[in-house]
N, C-alpha and C. Protein backbone atom coordinates (compact mmCIF):
# COMPACT_ATOMS: atom_id res chain seq x y z
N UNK A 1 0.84 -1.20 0.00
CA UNK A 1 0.00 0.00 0.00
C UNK A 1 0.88 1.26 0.00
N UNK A 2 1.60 0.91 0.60
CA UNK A 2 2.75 2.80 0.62
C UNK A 2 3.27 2.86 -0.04
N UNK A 3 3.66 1.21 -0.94
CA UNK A 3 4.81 1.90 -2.06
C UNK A 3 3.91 2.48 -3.19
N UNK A 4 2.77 1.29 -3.19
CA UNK A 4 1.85 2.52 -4.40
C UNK A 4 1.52 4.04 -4.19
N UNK A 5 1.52 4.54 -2.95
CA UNK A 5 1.61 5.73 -2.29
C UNK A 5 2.74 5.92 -2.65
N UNK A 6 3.56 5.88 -2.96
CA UNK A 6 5.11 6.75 -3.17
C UNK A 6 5.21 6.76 -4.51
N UNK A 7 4.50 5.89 -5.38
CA UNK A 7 4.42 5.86 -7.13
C UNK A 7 3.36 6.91 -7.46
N UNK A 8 2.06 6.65 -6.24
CA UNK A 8 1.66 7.59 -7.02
C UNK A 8 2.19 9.51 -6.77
N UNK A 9 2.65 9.56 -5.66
CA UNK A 9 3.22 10.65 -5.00
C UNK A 9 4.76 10.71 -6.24
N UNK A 10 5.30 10.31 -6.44
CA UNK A 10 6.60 10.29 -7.44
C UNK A 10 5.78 11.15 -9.05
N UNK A 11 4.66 10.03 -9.15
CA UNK A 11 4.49 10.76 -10.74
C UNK A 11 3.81 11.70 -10.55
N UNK A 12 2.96 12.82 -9.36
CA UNK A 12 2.52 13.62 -9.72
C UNK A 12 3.75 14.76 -10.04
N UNK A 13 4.36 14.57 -8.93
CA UNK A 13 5.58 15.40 -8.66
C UNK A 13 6.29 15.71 -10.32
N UNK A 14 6.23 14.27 -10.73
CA UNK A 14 6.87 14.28 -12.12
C UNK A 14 6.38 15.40 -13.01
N UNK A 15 4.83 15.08 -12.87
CA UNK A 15 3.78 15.25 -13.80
C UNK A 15 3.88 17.46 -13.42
N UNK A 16 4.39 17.61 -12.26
CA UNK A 16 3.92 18.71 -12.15
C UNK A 16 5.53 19.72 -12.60
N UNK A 17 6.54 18.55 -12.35
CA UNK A 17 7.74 19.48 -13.18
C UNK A 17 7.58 19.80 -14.50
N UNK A 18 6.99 18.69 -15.28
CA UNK A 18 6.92 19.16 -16.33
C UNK A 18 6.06 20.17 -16.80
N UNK A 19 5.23 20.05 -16.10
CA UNK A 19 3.58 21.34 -16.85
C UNK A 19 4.93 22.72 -16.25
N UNK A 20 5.07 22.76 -15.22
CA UNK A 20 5.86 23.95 -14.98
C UNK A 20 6.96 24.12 -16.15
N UNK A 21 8.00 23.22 -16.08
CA UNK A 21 8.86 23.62 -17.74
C UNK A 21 8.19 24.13 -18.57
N UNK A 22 7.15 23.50 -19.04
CA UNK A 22 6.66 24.02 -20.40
C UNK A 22 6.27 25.22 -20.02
N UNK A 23 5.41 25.85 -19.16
CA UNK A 23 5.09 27.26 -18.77
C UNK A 23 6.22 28.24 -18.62
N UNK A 24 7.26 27.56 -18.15
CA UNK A 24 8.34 28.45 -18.10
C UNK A 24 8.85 28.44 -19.54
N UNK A 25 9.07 27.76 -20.21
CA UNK A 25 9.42 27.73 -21.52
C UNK A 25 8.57 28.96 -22.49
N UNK A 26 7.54 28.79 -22.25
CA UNK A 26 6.78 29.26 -23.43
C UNK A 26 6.56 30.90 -22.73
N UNK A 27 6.80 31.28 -21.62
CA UNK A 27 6.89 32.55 -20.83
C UNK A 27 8.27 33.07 -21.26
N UNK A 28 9.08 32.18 -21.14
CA UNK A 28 10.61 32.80 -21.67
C UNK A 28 10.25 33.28 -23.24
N UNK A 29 9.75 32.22 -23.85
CA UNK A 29 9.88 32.96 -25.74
C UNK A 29 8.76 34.22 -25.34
N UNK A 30 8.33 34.16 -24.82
CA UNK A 30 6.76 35.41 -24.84
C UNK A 30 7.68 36.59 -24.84
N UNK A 31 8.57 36.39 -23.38
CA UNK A 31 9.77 37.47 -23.38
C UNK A 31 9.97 37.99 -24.39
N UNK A 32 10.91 36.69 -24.95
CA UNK A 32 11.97 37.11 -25.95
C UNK A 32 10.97 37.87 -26.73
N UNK A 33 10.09 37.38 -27.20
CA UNK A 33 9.35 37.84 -28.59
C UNK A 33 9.23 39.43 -28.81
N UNK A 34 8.51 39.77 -26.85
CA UNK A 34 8.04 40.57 -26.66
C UNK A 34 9.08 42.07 -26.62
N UNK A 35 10.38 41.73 -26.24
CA UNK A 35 11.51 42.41 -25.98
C UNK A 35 11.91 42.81 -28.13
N UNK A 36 12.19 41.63 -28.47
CA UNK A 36 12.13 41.82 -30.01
C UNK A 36 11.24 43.08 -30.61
N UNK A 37 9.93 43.04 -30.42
CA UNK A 37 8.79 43.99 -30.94
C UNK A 37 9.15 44.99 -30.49
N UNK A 38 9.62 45.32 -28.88
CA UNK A 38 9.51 46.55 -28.62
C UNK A 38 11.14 47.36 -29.37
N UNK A 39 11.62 46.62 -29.53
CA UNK A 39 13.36 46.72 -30.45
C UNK A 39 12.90 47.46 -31.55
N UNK A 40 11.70 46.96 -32.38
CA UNK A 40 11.31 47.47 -33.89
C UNK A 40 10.51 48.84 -33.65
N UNK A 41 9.77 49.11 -32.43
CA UNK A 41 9.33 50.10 -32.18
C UNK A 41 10.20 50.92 -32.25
């Protein structure tokens, strides 16, 4: 019973690094993008 408690406790953890990467990822290009546009202004 606990180790399935620690599998399932392991993959949320997993599950929640990744949604965060990608948010951080796609917040970093927003940056970039956004820093770019204001360059052409």
């Amino acid at each position: 019973m606990s180790s399935k408690k620690a599998m399932k406790q392991a993959q949320k953890q997993a599950y929640a690094k990744h949604r965060s990467n990608i948010t951080n990822s796609r917040f970093t290009t927003k940056k970039k993008n956004f820093t770019k546009n204001k360059k052409k202004i």
